[in-house]
Structure formats: structure tokens, C-alpha cells
Protein backbone atom coordinates (compact mmCIF):
# COMPACT_ATOMS: atom_id res chain seq x y z
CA UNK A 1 0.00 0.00 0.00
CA UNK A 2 1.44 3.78 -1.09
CA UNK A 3 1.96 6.07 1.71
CA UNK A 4 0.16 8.36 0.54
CA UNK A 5 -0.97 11.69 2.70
CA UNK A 6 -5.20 9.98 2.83
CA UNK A 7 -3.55 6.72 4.03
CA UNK A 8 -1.74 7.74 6.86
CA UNK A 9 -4.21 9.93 7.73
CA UNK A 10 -7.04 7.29 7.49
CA UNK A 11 -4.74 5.15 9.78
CA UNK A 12 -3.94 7.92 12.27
CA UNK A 13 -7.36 9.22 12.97
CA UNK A 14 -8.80 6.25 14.77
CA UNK A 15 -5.74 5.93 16.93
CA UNK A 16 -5.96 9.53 17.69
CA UNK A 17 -9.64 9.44 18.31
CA UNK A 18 -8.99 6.37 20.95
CA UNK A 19 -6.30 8.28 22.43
CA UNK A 20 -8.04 11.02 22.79
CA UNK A 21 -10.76 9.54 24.39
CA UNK A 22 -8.39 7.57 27.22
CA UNK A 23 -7.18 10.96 27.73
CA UNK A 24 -10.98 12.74 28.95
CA UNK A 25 -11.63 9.83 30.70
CA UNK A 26 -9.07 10.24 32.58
CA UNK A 27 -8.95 14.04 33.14
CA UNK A 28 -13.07 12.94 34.59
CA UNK A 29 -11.74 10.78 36.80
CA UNK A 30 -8.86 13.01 37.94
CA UNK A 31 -11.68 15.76 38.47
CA UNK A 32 -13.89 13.74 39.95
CA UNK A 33 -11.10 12.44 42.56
CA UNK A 34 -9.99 15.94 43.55
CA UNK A 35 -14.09 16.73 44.18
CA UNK A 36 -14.20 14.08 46.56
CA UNK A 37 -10.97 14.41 48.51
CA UNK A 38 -12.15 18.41 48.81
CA UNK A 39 -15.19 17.23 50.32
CA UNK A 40 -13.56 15.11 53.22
CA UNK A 41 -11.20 18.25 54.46
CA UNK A 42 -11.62 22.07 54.69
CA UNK A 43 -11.47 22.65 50.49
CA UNK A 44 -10.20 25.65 49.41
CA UNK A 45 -12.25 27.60 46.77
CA UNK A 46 -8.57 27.04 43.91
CA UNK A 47 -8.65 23.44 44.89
CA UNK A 48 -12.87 22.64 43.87
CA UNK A 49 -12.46 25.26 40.61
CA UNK A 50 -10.05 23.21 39.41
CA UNK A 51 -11.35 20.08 40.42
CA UNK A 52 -14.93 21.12 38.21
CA UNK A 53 -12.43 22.88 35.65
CA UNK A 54 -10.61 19.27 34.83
CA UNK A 55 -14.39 17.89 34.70
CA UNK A 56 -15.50 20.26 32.51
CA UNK A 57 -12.72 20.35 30.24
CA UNK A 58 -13.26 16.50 30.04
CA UNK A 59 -16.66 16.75 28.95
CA UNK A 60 -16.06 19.47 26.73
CA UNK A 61 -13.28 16.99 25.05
CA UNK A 62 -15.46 14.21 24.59
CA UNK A 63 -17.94 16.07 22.95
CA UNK A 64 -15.61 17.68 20.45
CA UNK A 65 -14.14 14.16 19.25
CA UNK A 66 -17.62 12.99 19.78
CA UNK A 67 -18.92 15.53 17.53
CA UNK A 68 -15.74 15.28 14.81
CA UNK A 69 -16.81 11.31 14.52
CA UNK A 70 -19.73 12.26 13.58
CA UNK A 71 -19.04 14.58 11.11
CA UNK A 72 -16.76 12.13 9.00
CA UNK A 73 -19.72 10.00 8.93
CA UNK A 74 -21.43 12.52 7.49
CA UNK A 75 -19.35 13.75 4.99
CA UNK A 76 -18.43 9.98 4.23
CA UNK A 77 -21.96 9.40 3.54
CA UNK A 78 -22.13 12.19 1.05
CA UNK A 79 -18.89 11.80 -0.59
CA UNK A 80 -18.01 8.37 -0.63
CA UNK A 81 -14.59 9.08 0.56
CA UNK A 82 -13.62 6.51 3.76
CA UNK A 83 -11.80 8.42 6.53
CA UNK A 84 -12.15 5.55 9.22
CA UNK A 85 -10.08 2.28 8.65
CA UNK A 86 -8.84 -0.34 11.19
CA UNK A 87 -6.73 0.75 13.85
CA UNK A 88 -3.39 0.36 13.79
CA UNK A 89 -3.08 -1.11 17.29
């Protein structure tokens, strides 16, 4: 197979996608383990903003690549074009 510039991208973008996804889940479940330590002690107002900011920012993530997954199925289904093959790993 040529490696061609649509290739490697139609290999990447699955990978990135799943990577991308480890990476909010984990930023939720960082966010959501600093909420609940700040409960247990005397939280400080820094310590719960960032706590909700990592949460947010996790949800916010997962929507986008949410969202972007969605759109190449769109604009595969009108073009014909296939942007999602196999991952690599």
C-alpha cells in the first residue's frame, strides 16, 4: 500500500480518536477524585475550581471528538470518501 498523505491519515485518525478519548476519561476521573478528597477536608475555593475545571474540560473533550466522529460520517456518507479504517493497534 502507497503512503500516501489519505492513508496515513485514514490510519492515524482512529488511533488519535482512541487516544483522545483515554485521555478525557481520565482528566473525569482526575476531576472527579480531587471533588471528593475536597469534600472530606476544609477545600479551598482554587482546589474545587479546578477540580470542576478538569471535569469540565473533560466533557467538553469528549464532545468535540464525539462531535468530529460524527461529522466524518457525514461527509463519508455524502462523498463516498472513507476516513475511518482499522486501527493500527
Amino acid at each position: 500500500m502507497a503512503a500516501t498523505p489519505a492513508s496515513l491519515i485514514s490510519y492515524l485518525l482512529p488511533n488519535i480518536m482512541a487516544a483522545a478519548g483515554i485521555i478525557f476519561f481520565l482528566m473525569i476521573l482526575g476531576g472527579g477524585f480531587m471533588m471528593v478528597k475536597n469534600a472530606g477536608g476544609s477545600p479551598s475555593a482554587q482546589d474545587t475550581a479546578k477540580a470542576r475545571s478538569a471535569i469540565t474540560m473533560g466533557i467538553i473533550g469528549f464532545l468535540l471528538v464525539v462531535s468530529a466522529y460524527f461529522i466524518l460520517q457525514i461527509v463519508q456518507a455524502l462523498t463516498g470518501v472513507n476516513f475511518i479504517i482499522t486501527p493500527i493497534f
